[in-house]
N, C-alpha and C. Protein backbone atom coordinates (compact mmCIF):
# COMPACT_ATOMS: atom_id res chain seq x y z
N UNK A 1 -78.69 -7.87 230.55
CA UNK A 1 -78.49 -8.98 229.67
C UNK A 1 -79.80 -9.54 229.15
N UNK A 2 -80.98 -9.76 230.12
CA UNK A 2 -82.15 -10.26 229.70
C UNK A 2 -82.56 -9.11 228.65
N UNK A 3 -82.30 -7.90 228.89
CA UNK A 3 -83.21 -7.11 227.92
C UNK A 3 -82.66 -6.85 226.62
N UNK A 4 -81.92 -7.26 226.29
CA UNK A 4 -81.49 -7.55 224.68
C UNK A 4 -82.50 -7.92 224.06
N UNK A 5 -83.24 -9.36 223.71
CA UNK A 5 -83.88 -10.13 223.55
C UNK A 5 -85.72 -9.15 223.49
N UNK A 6 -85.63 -8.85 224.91
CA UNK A 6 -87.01 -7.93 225.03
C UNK A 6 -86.94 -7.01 223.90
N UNK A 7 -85.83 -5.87 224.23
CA UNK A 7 -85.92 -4.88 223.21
C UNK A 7 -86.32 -5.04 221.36
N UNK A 8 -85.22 -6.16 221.11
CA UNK A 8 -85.55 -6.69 220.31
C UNK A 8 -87.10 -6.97 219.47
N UNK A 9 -87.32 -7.64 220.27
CA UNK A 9 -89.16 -8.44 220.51
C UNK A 9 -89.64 -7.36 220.24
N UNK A 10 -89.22 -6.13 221.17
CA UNK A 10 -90.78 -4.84 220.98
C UNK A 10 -89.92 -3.88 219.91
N UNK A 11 -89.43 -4.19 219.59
CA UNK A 11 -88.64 -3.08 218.24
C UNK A 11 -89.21 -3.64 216.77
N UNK A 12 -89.40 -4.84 216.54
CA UNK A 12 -89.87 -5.91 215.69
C UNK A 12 -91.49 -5.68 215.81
N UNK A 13 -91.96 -6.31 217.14
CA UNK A 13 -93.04 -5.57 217.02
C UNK A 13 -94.02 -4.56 216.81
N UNK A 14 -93.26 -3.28 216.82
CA UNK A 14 -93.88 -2.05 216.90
C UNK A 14 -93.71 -1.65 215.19
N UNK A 15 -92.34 -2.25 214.73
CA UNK A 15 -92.07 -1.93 213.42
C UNK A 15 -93.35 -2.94 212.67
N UNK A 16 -93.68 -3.74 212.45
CA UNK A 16 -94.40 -4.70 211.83
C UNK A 16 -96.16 -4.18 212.18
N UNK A 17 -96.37 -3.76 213.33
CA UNK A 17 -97.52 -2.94 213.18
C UNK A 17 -97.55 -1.46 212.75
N UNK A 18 -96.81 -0.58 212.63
CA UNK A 18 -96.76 0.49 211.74
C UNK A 18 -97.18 0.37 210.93
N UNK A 19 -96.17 -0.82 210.27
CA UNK A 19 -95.77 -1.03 208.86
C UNK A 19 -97.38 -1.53 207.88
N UNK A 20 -98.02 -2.30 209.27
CA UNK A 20 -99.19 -3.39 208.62
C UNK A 20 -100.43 -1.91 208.80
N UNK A 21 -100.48 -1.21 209.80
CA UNK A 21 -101.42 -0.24 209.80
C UNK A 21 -101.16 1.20 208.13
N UNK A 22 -99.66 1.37 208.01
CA UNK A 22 -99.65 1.94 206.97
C UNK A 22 -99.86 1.36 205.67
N UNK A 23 -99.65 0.43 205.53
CA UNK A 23 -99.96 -1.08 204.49
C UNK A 23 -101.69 -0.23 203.96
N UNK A 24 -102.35 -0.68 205.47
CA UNK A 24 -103.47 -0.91 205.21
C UNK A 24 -104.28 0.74 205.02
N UNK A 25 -103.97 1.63 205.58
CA UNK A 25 -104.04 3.02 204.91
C UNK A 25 -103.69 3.73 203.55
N UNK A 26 -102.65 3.12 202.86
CA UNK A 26 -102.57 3.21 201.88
C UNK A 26 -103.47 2.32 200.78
N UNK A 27 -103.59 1.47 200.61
CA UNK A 27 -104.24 0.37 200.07
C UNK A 27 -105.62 0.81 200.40
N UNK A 28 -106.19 1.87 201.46
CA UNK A 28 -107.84 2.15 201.30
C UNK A 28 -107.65 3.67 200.78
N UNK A 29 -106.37 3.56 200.64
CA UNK A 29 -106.32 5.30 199.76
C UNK A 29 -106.24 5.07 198.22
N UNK A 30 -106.13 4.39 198.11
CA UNK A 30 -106.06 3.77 196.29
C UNK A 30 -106.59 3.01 195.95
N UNK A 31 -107.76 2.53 196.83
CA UNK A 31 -108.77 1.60 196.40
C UNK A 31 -108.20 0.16 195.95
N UNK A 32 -106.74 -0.20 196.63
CA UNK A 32 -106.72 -1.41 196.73
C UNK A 32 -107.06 -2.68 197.13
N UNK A 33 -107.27 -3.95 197.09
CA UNK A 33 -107.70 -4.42 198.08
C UNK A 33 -106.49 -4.98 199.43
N UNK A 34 -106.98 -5.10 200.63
CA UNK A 34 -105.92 -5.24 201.22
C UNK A 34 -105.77 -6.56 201.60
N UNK A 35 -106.47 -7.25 201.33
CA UNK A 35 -106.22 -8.88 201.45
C UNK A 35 -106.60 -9.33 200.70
N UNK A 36 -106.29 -10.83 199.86
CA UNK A 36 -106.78 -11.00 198.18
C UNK A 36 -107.68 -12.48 199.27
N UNK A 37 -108.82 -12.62 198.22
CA UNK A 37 -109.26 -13.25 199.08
C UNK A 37 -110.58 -13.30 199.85
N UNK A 38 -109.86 -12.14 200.48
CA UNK A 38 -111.35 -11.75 201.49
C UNK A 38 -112.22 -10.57 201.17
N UNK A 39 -113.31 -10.30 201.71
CA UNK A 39 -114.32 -9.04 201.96
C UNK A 39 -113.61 -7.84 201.76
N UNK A 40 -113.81 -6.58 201.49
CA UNK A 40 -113.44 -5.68 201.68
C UNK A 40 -113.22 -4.94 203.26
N UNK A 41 -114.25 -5.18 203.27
CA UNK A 41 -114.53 -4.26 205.01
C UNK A 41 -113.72 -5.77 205.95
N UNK A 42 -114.16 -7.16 205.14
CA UNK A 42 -113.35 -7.91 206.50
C UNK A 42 -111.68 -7.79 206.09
N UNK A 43 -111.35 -7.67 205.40
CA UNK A 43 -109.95 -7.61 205.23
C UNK A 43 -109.00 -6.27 205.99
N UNK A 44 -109.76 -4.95 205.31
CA UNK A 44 -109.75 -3.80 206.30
C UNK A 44 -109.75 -3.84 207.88
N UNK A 45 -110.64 -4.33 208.84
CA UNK A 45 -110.97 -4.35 209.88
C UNK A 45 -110.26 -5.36 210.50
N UNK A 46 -109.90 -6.51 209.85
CA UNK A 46 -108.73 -7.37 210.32
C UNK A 46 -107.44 -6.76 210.27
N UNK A 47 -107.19 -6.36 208.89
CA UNK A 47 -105.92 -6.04 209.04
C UNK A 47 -104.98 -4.20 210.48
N UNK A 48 -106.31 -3.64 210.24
CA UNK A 48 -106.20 -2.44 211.11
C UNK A 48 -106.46 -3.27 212.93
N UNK A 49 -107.01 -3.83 212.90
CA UNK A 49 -107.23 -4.58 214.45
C UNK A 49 -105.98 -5.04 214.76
N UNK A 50 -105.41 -6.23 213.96
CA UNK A 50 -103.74 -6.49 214.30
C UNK A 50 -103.28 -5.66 214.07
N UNK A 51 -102.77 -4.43 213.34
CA UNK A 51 -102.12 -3.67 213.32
C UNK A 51 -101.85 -2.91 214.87
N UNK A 52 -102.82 -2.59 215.45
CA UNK A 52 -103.06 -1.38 216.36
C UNK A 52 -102.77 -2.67 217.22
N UNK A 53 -103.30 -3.90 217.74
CA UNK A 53 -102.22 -5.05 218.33
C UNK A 53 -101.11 -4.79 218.51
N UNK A 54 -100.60 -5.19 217.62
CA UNK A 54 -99.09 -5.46 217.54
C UNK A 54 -97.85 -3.99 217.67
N UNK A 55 -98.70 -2.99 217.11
CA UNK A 55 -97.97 -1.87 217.75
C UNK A 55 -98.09 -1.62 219.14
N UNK A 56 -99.18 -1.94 219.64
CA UNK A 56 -99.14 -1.79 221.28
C UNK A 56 -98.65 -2.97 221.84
N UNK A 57 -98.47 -4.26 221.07
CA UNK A 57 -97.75 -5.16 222.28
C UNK A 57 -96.29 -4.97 221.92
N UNK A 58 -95.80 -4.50 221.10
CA UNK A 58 -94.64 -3.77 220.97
C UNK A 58 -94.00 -2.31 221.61
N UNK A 59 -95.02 -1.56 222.06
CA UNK A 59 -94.91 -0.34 222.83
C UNK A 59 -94.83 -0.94 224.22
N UNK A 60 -95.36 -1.71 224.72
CA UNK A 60 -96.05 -2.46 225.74
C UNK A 60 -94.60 -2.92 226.16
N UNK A 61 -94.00 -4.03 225.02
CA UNK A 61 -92.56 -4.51 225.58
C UNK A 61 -91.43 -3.72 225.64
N UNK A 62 -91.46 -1.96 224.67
CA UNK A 62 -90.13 -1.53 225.35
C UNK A 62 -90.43 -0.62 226.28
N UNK A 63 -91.83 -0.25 226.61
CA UNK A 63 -91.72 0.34 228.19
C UNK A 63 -91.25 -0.18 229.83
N UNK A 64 -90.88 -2.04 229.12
CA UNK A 64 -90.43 -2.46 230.30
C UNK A 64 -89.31 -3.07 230.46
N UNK A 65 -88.54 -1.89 229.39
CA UNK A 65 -87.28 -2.12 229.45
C UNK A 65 -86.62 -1.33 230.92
């Protein structure tokens, strides 16, 4: 019953860092920028740092299912 909720959490999570790491691979494949706003390299390096985050605290929560 508790792990509904978990699964959830790391299914969301793991999807949303994929999603933000492929975001950000594409967007340095077409010379987009990936954050409006900021630096090039700081926008890049932020956005790939949470990415690789959030897919592992999402891997992280359904291994303890």
């Amino acid at each position: 019953m508790e792990s509904g909720p978990e699964a959830f959490a790391g299914a969301a999570f793991a999807l949303f860092g994929a999603a933000l790491l492929l975001w950000t691979g594409v967007c340095l494949r077409t010379g987009a920028p990936v954050a409006e706003g900021a630096g090039r390299v700081v926008g890049t390096v932020t956005a790939l740092l949470f990415g690789a985050v959030f897919l592992g605290a999402g891997c992280w929560m359904l291994t303890l299912l």
